[in-house]
N, C-alpha and C. Protein backbone atom coordinates (compact mmCIF):
# COMPACT_ATOMS: atom_id res chain seq x y z
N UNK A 1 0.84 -1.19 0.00
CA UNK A 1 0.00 0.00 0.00
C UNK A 1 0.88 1.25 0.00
N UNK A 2 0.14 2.21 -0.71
CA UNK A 2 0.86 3.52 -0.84
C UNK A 2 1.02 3.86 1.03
N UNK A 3 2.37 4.60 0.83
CA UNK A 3 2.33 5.42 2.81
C UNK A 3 0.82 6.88 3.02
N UNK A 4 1.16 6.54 3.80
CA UNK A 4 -0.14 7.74 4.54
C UNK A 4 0.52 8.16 6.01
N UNK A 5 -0.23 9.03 6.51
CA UNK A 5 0.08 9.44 7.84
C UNK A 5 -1.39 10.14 8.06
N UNK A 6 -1.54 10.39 9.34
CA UNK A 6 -2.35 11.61 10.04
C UNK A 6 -1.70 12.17 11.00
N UNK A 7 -2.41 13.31 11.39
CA UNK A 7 -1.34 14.43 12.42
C UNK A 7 -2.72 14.70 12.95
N UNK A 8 -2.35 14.89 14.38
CA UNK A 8 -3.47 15.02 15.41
C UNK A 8 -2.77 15.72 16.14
N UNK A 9 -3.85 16.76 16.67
CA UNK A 9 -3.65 17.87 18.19
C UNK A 9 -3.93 16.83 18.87
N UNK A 10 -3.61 17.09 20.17
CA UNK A 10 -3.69 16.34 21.51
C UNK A 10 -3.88 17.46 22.69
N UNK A 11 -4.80 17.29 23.23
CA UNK A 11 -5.02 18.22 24.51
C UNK A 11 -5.26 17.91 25.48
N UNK A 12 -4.63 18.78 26.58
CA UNK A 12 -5.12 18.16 27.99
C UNK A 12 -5.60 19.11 28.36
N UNK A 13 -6.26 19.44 29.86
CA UNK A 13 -7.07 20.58 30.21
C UNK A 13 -6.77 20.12 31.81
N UNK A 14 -6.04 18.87 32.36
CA UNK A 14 -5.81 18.94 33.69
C UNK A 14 -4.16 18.10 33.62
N UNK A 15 -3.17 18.76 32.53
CA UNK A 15 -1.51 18.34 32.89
C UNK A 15 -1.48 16.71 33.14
N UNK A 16 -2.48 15.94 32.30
CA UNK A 16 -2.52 14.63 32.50
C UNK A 16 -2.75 13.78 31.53
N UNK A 17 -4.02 13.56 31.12
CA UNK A 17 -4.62 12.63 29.95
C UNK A 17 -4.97 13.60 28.76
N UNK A 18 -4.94 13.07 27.69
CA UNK A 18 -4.54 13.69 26.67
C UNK A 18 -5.62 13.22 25.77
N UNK A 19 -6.67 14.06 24.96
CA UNK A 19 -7.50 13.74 23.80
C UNK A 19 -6.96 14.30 22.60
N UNK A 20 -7.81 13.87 21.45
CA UNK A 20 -7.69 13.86 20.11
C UNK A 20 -8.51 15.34 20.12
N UNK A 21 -8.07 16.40 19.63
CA UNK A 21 -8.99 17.45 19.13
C UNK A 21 -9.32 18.41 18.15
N UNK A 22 -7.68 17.65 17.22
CA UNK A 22 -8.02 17.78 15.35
C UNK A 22 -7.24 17.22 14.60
N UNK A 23 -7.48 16.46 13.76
CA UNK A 23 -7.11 15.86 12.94
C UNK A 23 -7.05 15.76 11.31
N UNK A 24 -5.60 16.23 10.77
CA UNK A 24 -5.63 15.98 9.29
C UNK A 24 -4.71 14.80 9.01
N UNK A 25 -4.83 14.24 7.03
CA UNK A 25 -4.98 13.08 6.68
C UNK A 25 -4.19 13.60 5.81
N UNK A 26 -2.84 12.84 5.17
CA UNK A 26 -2.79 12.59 3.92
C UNK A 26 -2.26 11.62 3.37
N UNK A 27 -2.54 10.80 2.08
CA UNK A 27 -2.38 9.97 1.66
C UNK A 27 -1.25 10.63 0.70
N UNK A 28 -0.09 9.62 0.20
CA UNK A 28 1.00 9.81 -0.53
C UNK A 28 1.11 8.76 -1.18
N UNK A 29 1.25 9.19 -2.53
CA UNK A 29 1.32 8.03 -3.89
C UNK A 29 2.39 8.41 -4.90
N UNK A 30 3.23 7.51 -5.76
CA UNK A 30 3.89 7.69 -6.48
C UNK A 30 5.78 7.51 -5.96
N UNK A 31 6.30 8.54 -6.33
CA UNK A 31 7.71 8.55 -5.68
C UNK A 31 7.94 10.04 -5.22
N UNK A 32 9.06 10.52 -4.57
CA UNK A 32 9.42 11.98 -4.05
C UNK A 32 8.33 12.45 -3.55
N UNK A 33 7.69 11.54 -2.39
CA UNK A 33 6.26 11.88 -1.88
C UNK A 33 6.68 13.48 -1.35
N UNK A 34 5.48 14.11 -1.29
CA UNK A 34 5.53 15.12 -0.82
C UNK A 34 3.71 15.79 -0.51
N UNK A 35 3.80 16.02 0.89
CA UNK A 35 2.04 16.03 0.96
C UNK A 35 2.33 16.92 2.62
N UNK A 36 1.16 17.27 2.62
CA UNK A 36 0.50 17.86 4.23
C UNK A 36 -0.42 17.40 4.99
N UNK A 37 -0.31 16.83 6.06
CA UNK A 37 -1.73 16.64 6.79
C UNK A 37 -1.44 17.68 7.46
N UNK A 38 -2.61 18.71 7.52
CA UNK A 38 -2.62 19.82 8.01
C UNK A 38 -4.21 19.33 9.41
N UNK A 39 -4.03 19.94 10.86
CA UNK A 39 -4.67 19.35 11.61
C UNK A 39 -4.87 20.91 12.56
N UNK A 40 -6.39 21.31 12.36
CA UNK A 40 -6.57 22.42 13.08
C UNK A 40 -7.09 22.28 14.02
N UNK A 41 -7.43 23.38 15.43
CA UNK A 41 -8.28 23.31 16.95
C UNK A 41 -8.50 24.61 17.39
N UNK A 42 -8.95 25.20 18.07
CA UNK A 42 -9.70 26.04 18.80
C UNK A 42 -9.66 25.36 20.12
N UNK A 43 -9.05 26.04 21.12
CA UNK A 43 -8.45 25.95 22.23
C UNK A 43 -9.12 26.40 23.16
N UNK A 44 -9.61 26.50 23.92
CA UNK A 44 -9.95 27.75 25.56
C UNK A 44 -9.08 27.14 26.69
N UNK A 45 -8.07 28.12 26.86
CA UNK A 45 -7.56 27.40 27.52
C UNK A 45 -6.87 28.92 28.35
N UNK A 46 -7.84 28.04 29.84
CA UNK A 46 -8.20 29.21 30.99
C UNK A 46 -7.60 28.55 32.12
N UNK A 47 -6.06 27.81 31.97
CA UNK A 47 -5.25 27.76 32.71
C UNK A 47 -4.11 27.13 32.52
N UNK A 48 -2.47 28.15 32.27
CA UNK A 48 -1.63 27.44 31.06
C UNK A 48 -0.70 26.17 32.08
N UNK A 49 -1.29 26.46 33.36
CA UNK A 49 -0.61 25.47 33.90
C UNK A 49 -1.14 23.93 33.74
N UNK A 50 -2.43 23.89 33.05
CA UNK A 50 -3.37 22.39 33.21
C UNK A 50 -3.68 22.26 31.78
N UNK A 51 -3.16 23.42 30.45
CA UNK A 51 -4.00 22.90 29.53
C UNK A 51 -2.85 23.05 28.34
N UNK A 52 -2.55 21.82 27.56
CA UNK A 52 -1.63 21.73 27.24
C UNK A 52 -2.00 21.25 25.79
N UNK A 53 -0.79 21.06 25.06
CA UNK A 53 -1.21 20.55 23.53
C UNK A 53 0.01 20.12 23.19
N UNK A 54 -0.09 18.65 22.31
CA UNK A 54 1.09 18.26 21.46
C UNK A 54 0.74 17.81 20.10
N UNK A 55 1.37 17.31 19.51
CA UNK A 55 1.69 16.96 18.37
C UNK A 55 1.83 15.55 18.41
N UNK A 56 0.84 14.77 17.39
CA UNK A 56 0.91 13.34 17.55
C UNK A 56 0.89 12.72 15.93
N UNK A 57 1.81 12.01 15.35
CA UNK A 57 1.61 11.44 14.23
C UNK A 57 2.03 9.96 13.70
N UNK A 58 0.91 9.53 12.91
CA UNK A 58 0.73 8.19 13.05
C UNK A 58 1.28 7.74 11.33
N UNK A 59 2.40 6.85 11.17
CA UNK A 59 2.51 6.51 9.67
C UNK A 59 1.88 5.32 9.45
N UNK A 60 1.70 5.15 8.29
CA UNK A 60 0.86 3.99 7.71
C UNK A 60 2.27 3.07 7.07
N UNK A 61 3.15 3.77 6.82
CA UNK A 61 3.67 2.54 6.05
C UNK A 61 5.57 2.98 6.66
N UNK A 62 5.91 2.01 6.95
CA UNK A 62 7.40 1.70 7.62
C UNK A 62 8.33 2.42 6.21
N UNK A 63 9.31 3.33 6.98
CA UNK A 63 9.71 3.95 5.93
C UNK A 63 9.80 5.72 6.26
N UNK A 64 8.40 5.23 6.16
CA UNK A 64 7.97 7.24 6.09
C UNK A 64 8.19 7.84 6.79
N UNK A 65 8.91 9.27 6.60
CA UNK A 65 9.48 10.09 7.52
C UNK A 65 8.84 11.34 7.79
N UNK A 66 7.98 11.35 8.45
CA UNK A 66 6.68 12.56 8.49
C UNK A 66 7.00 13.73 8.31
N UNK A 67 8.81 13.89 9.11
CA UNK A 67 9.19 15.01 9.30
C UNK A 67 10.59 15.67 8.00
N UNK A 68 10.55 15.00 7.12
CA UNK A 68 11.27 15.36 5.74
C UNK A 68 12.58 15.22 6.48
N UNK A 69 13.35 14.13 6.41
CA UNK A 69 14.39 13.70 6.74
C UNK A 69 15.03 14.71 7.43
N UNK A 70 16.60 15.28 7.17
CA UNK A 70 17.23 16.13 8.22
C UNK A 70 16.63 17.56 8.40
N UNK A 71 15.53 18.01 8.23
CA UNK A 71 15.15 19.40 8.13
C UNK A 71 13.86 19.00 8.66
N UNK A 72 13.02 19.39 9.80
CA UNK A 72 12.13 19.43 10.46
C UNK A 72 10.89 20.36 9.83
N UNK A 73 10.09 19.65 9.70
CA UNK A 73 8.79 20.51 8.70
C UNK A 73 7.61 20.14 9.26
N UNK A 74 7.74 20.41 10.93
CA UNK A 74 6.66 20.28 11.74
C UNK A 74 6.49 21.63 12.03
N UNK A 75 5.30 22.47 12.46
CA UNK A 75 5.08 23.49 12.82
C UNK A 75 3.93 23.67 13.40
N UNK A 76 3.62 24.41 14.37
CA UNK A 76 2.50 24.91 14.87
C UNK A 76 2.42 26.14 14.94
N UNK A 77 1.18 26.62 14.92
CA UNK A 77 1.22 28.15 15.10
C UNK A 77 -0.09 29.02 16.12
N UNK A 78 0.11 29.42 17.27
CA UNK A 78 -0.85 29.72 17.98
C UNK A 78 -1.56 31.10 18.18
N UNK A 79 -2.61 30.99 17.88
CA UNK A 79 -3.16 32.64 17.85
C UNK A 79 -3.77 32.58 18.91
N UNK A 80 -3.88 34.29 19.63
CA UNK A 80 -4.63 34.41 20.82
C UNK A 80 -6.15 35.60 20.26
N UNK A 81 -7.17 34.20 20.41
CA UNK A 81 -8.60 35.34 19.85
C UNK A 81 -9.05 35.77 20.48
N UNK A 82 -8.58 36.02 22.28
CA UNK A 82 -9.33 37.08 22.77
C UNK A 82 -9.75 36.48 24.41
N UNK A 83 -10.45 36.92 24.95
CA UNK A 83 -10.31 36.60 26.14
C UNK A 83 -11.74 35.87 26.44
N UNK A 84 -12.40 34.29 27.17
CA UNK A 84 -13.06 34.00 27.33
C UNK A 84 -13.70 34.35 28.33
């Protein structure tokens, strides 16, 4: 089978257990794969000591290097919309 991956936010809200709270997909076919799972969330997060977020990614096929071999092409980017 062709490789794939997904990229998932992960959040906690008490510095402990960790959920799924967005998730993108991409499938990669051919050769010189090159693709994005792009994975968005909306956050409230009304205490930075308990509410946390990572980065989680899953490959489909042994091999695949999510993160483009020696150059890191993971990124996040956090906006602040305002006060709840």
């Amino acid at each position: 089978a062709d490789p794939g991956f997904r990229t998932e936010i992960q959040v906690t809200t008490d510095n402990s257990s960790y959920n799924t709270h967005g998730v993108g997909y991409a499938h990669l076919s051919g050769t010189n794969y090159q693709d994005q799972g792009i994975a968005t969330s909306i956050i409230d997060v009304t205490d930075t000591a308990n509410v946390k977020v990572r980065p989680v990614y899953h490959v489909r096929s042994s091999g695949t290097d999510v993160e483009g071999g020696s150059i890191v092409r993971s990124y996040f980017k956090f906006i602040r919309l305002g006060d709840t």
